[in-house]
C-alpha atoms as a PDB file:
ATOM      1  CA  UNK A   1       0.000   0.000   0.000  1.00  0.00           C
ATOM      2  CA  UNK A   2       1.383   3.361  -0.838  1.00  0.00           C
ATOM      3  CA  UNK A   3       0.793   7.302   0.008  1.00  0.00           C
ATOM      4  CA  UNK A   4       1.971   9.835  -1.642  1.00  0.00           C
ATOM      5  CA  UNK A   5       1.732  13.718   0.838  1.00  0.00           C
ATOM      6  CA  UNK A   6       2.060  16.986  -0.800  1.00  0.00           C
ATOM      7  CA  UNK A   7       1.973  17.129  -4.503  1.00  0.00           C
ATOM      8  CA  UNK A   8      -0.423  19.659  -5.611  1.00  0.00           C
ATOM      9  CA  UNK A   9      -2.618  19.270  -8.800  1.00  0.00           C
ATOM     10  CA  UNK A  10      -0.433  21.944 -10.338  1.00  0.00           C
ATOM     11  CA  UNK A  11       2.669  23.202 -10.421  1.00  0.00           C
ATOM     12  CA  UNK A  12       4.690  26.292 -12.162  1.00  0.00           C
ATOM     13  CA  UNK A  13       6.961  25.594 -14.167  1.00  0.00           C
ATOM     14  CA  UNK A  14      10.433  26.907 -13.255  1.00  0.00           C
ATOM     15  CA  UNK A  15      13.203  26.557 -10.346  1.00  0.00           C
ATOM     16  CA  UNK A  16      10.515  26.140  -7.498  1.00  0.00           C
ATOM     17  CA  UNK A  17      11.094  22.819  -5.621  1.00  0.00           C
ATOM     18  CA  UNK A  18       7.704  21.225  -4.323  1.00  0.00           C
ATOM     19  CA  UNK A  19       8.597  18.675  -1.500  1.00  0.00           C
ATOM     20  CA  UNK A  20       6.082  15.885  -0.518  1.00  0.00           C
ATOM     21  CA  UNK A  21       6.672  12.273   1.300  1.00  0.00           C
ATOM     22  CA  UNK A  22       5.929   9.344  -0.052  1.00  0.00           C
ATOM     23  CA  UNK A  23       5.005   6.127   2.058  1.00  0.00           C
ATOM     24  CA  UNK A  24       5.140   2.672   0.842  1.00  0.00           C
ATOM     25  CA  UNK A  25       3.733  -0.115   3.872  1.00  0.00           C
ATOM     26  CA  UNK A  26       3.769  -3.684   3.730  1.00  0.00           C
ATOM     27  CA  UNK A  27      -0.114  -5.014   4.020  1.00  0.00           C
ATOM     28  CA  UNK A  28       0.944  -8.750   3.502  1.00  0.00           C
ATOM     29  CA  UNK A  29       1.226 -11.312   6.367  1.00  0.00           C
ATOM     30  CA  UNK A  30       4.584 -12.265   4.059  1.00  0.00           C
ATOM     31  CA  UNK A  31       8.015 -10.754   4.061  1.00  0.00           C
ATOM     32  CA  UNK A  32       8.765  -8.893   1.010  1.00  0.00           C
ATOM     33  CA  UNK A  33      12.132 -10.208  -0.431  1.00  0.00           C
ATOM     34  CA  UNK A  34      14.319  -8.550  -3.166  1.00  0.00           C
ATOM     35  CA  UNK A  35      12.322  -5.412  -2.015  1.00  0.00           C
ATOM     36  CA  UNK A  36      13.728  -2.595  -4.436  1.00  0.00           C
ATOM     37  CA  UNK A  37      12.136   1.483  -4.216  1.00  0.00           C
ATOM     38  CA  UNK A  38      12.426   3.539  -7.003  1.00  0.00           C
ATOM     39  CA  UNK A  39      11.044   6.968  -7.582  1.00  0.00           C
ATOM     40  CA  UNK A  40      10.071   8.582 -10.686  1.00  0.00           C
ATOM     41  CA  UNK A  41       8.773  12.046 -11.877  1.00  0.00           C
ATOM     42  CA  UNK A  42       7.258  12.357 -15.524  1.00  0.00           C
ATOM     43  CA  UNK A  43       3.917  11.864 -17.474  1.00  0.00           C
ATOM     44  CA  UNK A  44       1.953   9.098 -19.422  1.00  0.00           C
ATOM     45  CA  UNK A  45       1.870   9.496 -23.034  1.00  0.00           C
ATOM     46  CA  UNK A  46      -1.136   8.998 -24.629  1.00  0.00           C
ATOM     47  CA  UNK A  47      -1.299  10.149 -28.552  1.00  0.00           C
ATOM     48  CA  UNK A  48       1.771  10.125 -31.191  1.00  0.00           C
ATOM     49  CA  UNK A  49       3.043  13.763 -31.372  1.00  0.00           C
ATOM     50  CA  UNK A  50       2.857  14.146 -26.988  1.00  0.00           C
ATOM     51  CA  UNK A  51       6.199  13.232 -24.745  1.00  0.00           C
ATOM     52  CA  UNK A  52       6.878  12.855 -21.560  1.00  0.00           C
ATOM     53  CA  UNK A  53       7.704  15.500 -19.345  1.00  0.00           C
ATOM     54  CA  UNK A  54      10.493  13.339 -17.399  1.00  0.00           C
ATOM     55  CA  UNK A  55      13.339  14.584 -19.500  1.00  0.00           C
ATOM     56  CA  UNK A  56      12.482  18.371 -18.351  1.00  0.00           C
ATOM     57  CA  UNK A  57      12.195  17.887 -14.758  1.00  0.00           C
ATOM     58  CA  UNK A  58      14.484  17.523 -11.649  1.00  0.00           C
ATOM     59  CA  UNK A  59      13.925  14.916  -8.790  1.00  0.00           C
ATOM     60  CA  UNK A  60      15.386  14.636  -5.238  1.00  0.00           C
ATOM     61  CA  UNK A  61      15.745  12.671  -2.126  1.00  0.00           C
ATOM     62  CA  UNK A  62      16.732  13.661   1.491  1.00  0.00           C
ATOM     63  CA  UNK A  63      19.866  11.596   2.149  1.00  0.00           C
ATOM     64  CA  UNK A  64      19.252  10.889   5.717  1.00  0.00           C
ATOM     65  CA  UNK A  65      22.969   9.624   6.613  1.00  0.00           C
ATOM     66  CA  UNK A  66      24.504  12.461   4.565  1.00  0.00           C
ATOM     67  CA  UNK A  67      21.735  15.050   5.250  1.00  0.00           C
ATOM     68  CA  UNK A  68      21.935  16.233   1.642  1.00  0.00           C
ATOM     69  CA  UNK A  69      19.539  16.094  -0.677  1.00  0.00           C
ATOM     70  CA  UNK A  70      20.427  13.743  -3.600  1.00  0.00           C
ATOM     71  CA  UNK A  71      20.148  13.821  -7.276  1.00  0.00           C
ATOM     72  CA  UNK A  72      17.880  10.739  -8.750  1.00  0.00           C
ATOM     73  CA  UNK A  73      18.443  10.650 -12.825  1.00  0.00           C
ATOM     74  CA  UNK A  74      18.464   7.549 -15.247  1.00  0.00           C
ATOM     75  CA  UNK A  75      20.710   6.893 -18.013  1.00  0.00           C
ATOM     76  CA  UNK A  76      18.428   8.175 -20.486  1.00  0.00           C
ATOM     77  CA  UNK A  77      18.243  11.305 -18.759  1.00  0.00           C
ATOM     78  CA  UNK A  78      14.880  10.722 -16.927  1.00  0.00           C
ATOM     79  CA  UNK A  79      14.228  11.820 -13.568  1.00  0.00           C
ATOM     80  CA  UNK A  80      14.289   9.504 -10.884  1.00  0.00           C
ATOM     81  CA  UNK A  81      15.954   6.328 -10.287  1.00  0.00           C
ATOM     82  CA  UNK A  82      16.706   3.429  -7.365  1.00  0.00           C
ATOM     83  CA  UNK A  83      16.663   4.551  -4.039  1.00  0.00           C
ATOM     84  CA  UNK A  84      18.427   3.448  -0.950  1.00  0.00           C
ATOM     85  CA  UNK A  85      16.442   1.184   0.855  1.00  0.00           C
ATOM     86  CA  UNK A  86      15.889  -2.247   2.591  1.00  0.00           C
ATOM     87  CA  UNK A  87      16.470  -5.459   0.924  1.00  0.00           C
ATOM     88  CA  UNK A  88      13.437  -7.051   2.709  1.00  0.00           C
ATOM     89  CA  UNK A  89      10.316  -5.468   4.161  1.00  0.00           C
ATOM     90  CA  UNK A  90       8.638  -7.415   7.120  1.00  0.00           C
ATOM     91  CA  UNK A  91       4.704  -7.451   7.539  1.00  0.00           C
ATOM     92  CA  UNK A  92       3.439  -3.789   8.645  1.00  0.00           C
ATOM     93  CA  UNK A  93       6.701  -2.297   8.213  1.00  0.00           C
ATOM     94  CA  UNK A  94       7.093   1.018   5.727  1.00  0.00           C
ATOM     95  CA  UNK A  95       9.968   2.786   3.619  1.00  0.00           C
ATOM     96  CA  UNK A  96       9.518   6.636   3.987  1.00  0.00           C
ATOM     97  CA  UNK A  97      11.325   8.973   1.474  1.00  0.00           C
ATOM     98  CA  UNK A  98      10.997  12.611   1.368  1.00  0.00           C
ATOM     99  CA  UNK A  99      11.404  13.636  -2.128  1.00  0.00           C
ATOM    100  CA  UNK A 100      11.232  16.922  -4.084  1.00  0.00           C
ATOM    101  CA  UNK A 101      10.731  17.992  -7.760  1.00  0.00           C
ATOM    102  CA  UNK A 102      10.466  20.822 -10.165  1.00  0.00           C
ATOM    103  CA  UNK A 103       9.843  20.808 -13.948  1.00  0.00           C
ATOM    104  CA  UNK A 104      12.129  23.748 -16.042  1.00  0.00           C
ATOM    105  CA  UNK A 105      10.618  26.419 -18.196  1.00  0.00           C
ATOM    106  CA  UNK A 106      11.810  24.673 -20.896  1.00  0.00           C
ATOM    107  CA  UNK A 107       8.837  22.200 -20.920  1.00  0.00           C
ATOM    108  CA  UNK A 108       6.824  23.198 -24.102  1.00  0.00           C
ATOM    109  CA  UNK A 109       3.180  23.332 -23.136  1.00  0.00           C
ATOM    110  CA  UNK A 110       2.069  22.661 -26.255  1.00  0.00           C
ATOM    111  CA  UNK A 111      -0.420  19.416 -25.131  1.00  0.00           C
ATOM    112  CA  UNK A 112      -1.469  18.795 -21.560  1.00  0.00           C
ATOM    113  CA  UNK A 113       0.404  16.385 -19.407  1.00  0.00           C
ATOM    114  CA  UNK A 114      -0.901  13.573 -17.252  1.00  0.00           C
ATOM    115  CA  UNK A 115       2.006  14.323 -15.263  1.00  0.00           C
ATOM    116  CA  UNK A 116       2.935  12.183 -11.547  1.00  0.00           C
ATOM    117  CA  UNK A 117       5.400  11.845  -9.089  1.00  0.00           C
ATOM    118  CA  UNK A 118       5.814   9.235  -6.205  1.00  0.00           C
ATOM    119  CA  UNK A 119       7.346   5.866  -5.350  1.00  0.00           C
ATOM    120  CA  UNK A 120       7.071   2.194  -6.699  1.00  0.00           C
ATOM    121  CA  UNK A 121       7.976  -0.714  -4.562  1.00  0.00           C
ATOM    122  CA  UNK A 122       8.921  -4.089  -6.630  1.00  0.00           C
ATOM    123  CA  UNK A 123       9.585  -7.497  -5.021  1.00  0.00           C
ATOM    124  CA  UNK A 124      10.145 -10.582  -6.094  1.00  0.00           C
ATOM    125  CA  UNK A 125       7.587 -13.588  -5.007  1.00  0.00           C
ATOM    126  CA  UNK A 126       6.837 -16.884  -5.498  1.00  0.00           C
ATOM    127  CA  UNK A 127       3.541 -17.955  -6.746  1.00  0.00           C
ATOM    128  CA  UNK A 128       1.948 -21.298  -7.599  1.00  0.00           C
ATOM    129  CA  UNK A 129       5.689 -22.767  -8.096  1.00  0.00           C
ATOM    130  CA  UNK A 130       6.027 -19.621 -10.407  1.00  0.00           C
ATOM    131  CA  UNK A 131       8.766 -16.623  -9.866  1.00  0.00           C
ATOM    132  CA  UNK A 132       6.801 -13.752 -10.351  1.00  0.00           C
ATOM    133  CA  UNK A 133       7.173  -9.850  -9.779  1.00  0.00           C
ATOM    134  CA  UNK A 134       4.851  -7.178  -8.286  1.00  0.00           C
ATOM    135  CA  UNK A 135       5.105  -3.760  -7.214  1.00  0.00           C
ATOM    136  CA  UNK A 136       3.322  -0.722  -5.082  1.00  0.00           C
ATOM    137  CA  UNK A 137       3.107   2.488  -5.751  1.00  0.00           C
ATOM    138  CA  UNK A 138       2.849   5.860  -3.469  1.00  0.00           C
ATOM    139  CA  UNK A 139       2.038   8.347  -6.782  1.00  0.00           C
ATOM    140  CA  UNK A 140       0.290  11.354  -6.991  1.00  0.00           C
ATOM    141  CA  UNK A 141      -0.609  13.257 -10.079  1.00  0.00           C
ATOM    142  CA  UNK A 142      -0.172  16.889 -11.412  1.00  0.00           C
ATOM    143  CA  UNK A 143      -0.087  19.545 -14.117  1.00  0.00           C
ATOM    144  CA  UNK A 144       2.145  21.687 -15.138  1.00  0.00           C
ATOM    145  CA  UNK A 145       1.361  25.643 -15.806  1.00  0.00           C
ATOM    146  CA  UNK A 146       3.409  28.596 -17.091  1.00  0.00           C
ATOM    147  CA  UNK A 147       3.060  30.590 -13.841  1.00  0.00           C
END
């Protein structure tokens, strides 16, 4: 089960930082094993001729042991990526991660975006003799504006 508190339903574009928490609790009687947290910051893309709104914006973390907030980016130049966490998460326990994010000017507004932030849990299980994957998510959606 995930939360997601503090993203607004819009943002302005530009070098604001909105920071929210995001909450991701096991609900399972079952340990959660190859437990891995990532967080992510863009938009779904619905039509040919719309992107996604990842490339344009920043995302953050509060390092706790370092007390600095840390850069998350992917190879392709996406915000977000893996976050420090737990290899296992016990029944009722949670992963916290206070996060911030701004998208740049430089984000043409030229469709509207379906834009979200948040966190995704995946672990690995075992069902019916099968491996099998499955996640949770802590997301919460917004739009960008000009100002």
């Amino acid at each position: 089960m995930g939360r997601a508190v503090g993203i607004p339903a819009s943002i302005a574009l530009g070098t604001h930082w909105t920071t929210y928490t995001a909450t991701l609790t096991n609900t399972s009687a079952k340990e959660l094993r190859s437990f891995d947290v990532s967080a992510d910051l863009g938009s779904y893309v619905y039509n040919e001729g719309e992107r996604d709104l990842s490339p344009y914006g920043d995302l953050q973390y509060w390092d706790t042991s370092q007390r600095a907030w840390k850069t998350l980016r992917r190879a392709n130049g996406n915000a977000g990526a893996t976050l420090p966490a737990p290899r296992t998460l016990k029944p009722r326990e949670s992963v916290h991660a206070q996060l911030r994010f701004r998208v740049r000017k430089d984000l043409p507004l030229d469709h509207a975006y379906d834009a979200f932030t948040g966190l995704t849990g995946t672990f690995a299980d075992r069902y019916h003799g099968t491996n099998c994957t499955s996640d949770g998510v802590a997301l919460g959606g917004f739009s960008p504006r000009e100002r």
